[in-house]
Protein backbone atom coordinates (compact mmCIF):
# COMPACT_ATOMS: atom_id res chain seq x y z
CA UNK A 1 3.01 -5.66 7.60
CA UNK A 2 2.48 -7.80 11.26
CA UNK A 3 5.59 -7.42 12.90
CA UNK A 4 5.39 -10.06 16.30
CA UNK A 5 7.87 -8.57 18.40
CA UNK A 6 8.18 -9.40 22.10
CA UNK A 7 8.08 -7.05 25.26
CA UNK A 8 6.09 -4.56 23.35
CA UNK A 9 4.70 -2.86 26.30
CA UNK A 10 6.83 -0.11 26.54
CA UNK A 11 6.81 0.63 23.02
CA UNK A 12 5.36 4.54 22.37
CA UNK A 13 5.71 7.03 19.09
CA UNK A 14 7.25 9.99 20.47
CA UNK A 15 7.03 13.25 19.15
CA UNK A 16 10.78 13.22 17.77
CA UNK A 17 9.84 9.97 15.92
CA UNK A 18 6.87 11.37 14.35
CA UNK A 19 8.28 14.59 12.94
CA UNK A 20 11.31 12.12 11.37
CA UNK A 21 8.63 10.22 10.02
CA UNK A 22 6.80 13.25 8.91
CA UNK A 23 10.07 14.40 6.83
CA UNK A 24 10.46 11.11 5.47
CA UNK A 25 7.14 10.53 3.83
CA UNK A 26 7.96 12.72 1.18
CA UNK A 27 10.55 11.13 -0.24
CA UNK A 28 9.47 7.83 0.45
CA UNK A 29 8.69 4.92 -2.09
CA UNK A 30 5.09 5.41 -1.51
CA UNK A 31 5.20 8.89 -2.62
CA UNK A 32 6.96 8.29 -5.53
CA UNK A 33 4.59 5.69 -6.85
CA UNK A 34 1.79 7.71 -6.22
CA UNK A 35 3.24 10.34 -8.11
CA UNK A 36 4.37 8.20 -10.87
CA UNK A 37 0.84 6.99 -11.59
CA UNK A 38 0.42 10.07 -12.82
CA UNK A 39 3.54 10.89 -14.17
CA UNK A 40 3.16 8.06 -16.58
CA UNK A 41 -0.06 9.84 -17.49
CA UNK A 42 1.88 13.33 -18.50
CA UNK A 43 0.44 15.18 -15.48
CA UNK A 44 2.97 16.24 -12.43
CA UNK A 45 1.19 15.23 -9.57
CA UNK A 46 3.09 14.75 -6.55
CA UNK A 47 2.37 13.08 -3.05
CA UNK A 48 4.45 16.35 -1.09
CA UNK A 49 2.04 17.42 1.61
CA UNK A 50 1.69 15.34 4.22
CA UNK A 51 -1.38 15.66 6.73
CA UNK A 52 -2.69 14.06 10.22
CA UNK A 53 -5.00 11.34 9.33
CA UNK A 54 -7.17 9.56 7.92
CA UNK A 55 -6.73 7.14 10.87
CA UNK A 56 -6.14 7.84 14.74
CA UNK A 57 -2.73 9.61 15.82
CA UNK A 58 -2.20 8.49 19.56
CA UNK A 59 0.85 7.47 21.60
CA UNK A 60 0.12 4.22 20.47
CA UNK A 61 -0.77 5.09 16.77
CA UNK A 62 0.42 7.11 13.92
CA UNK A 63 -1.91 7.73 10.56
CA UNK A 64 -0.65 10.46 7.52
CA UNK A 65 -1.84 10.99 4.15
CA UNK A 66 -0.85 13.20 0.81
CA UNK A 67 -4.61 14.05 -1.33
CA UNK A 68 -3.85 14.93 -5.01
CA UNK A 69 -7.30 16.88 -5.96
CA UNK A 70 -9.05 17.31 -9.33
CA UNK A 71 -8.50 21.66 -10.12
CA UNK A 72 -11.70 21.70 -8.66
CA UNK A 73 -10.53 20.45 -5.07
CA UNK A 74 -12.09 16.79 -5.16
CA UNK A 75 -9.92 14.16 -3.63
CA UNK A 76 -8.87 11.85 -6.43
CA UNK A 77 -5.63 9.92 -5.29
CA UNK A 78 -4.69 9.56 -1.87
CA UNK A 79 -0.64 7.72 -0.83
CA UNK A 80 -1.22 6.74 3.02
CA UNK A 81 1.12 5.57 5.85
CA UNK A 82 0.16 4.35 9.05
CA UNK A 83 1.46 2.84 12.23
CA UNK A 84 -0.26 0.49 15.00
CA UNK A 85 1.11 -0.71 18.26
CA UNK A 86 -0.21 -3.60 20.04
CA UNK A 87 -3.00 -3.17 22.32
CA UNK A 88 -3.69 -4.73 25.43
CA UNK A 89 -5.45 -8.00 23.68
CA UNK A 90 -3.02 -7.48 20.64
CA UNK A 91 0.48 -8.93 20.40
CA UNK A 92 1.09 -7.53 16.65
CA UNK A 93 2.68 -4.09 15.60
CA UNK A 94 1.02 -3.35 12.41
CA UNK A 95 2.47 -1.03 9.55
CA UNK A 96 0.73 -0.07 6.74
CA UNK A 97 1.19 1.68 2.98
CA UNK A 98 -1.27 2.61 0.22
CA UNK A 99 -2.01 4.11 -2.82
CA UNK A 100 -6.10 4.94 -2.79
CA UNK A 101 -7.90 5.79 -6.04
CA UNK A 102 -10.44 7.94 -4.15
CA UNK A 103 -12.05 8.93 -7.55
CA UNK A 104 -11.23 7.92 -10.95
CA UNK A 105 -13.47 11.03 -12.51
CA UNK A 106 -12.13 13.94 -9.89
CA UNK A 107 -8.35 12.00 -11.23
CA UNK A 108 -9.15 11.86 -15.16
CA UNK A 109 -9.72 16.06 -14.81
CA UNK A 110 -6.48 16.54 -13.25
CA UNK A 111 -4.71 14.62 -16.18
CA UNK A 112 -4.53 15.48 -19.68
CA UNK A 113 -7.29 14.77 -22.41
CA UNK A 114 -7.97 11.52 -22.86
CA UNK A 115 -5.57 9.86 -20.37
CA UNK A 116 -6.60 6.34 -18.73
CA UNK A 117 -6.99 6.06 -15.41
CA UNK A 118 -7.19 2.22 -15.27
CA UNK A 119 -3.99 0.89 -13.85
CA UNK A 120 -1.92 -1.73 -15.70
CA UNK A 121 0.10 -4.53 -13.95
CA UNK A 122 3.02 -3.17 -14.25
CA UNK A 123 1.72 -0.39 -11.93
CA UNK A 124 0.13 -2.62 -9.79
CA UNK A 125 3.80 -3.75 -9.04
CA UNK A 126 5.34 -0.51 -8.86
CA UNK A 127 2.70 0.49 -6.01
CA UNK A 128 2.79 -3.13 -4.31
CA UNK A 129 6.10 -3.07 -3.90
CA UNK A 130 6.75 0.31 -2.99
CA UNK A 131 4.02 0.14 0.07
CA UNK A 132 5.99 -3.27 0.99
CA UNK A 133 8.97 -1.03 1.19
CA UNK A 134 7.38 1.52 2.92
CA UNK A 135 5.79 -0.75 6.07
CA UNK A 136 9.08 -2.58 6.00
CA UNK A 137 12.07 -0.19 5.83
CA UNK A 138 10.54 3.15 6.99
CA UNK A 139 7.34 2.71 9.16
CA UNK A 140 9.04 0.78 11.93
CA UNK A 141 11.31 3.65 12.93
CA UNK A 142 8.38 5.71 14.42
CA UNK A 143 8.07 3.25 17.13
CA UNK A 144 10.68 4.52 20.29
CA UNK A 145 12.92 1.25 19.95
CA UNK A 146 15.21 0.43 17.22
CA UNK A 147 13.50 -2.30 15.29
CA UNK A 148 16.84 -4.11 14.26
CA UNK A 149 17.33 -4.83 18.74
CA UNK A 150 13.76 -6.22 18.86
CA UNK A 151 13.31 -10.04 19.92
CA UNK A 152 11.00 -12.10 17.48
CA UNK A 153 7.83 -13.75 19.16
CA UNK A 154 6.62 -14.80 16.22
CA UNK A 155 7.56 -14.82 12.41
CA UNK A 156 6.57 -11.15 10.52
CA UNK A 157 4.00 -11.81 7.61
CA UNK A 158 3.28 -8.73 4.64
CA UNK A 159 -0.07 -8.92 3.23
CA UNK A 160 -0.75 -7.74 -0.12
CA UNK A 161 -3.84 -6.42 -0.99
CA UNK A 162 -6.28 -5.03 -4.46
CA UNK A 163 -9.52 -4.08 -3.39
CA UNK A 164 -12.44 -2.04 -5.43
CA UNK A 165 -14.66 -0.03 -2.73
CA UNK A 166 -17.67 2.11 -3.11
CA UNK A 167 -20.63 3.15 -1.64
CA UNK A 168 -21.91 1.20 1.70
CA UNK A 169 -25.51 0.78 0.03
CA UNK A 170 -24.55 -0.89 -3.08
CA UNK A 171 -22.49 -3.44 -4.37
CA UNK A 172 -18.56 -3.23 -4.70
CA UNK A 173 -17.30 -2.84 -8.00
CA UNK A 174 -15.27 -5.37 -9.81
CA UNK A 175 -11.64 -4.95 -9.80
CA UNK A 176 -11.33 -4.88 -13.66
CA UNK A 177 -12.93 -2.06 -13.93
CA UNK A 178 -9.85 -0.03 -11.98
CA UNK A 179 -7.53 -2.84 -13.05
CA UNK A 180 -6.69 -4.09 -16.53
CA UNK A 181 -5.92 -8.24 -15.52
CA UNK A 182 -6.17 -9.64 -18.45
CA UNK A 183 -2.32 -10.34 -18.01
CA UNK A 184 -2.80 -12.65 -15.67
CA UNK A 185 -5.26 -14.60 -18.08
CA UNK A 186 -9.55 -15.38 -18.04
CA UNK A 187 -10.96 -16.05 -14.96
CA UNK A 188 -14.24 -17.90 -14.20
CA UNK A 189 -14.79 -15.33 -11.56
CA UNK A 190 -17.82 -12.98 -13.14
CA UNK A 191 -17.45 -10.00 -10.22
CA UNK A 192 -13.82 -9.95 -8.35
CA UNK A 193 -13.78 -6.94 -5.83
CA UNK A 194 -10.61 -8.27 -3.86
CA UNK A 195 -7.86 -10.09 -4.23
CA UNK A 196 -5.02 -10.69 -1.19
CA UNK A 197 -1.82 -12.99 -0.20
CA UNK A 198 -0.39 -13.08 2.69
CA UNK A 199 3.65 -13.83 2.61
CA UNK A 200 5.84 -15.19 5.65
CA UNK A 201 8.88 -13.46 5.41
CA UNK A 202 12.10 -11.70 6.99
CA UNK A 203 11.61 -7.73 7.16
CA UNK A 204 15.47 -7.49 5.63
CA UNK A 205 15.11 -7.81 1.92
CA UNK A 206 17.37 -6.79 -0.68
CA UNK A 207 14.84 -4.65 -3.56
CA UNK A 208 15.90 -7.73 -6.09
CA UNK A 209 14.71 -10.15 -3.65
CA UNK A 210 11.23 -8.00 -2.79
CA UNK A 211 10.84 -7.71 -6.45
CA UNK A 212 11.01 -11.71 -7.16
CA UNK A 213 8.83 -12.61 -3.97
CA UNK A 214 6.35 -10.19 -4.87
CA UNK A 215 6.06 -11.21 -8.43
CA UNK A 216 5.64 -15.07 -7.10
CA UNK A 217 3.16 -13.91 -4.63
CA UNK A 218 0.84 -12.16 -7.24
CA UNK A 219 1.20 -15.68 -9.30
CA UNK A 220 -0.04 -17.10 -6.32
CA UNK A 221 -2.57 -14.89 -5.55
CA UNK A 222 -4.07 -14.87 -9.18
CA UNK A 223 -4.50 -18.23 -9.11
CA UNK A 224 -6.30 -18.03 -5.32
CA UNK A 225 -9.10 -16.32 -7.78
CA UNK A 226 -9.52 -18.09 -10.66
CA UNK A 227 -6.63 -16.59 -13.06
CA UNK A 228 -5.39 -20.42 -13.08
CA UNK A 229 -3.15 -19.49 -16.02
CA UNK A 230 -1.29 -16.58 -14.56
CA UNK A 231 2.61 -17.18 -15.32
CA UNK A 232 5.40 -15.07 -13.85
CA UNK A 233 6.82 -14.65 -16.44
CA UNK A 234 4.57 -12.33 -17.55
CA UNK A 235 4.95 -9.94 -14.72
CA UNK A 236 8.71 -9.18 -15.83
């Protein structure tokens, strides 16, 4: 989420707001979907630890992660938080949640025989929405103002994002491989590795009102990529 505040210069994360943060993460909606992903799979795998990183922790930045590993320690899902202030050529405060499927074999060994690891829709949702709620109604606090007092410079956009990674030296996979879409209807697109929408909205939603927006956002963002018959009614 792009939050364009003004008279962001004297914003800093102080080490009071980063230990809140760090007790929040937790119990926050990005831990929960992460850990319902494989809940729905009949494994109890939850997003508890938090840890420094994968991105840079600074005065102006904050970056923590929870790793579920396969039994034999690979990474295979990852829930992720982070937090960027503006820098000197940036106006934006950026904040950030994710669910990463690090590695869909390392994740099929920590869940029972046989279970799927391709995501449906519905999930897709559940995790969408719960980063949204995440960047919006938690990540904001680590910064040392309160984010309700802030002036606007600019209206606050939320980008949504699916994207299939892999190796630097080949090509990226195709999102239906991670990603059953054949909700949203065929496609003339042959390999899809990405798919984003960008919304223009107030921070303050009720969950209702997230839940609406982001099921008319994925309608629009479906047909962005060639899923011209994508209804939203199929999302409820």
């Amino acid at each position: 989420m792009n939050w364009l505040w003004a008279d962001t210069g004297d914003l800093g994360i102080t080490p009071p707001r980063r230990r809140d943060l760090m007790q929040a993460l937790p119990f926050s909606e990005i831990a929960g979907a992460a850990a319902l992903l494989s809940h729905r799979r009949g494994a109890e795998l939850l997003a508890a630890q938090w840890q420094p990183g994968p991105y840079r922790n600074a005065r102006d930045a904050a970056s923590y992660s929870s790793i579920v590993t396969a039994p034999d320690g690979r990474p295979a899902l990852t829930a992720a938080a982070m937090v960027a202030l503006p820098s000197p050529l940036g106006a934006h405060v950026v904040t950030c949640a994710e669910v990463l499927l690090e590695d869909a074999a390392a994740w099929e060994a920590a869940l029972p025989v046989d279970a799927s690891t391709r995501l449906s829709l519905d999930e897709v949702q559940a995790v969408l929405l719960a980063a949204w709620e995440t960047a919006a109604d938690i990540l904001p606090d680590v910064t040392a103002h309160d984010p309700v007092q802030m002036r606007w410079a600019g209206a606050p956009t939320v980008e949504l994002r699916l994207s299939a990674e892999g190796p630097h030296d080949r090509p990226r996979p195709d999102l239906g491989t991670l990603i059953d879409l054949s909700g949203f209807g065929p496609t003339d697109r042959s390999v899809l590795p990405e798919m984003a929408v960008t919304i223009t909205v107030t921070p303050s939603l009720e969950r209702k009102e997230r839940q609406s927006l982001l099921r008319r956002a994925l309608v629009y963002m479906a047909h962005s990529f060639g899923f011209v018959e994508a209804d939203e009614e199929l999302l409820l």
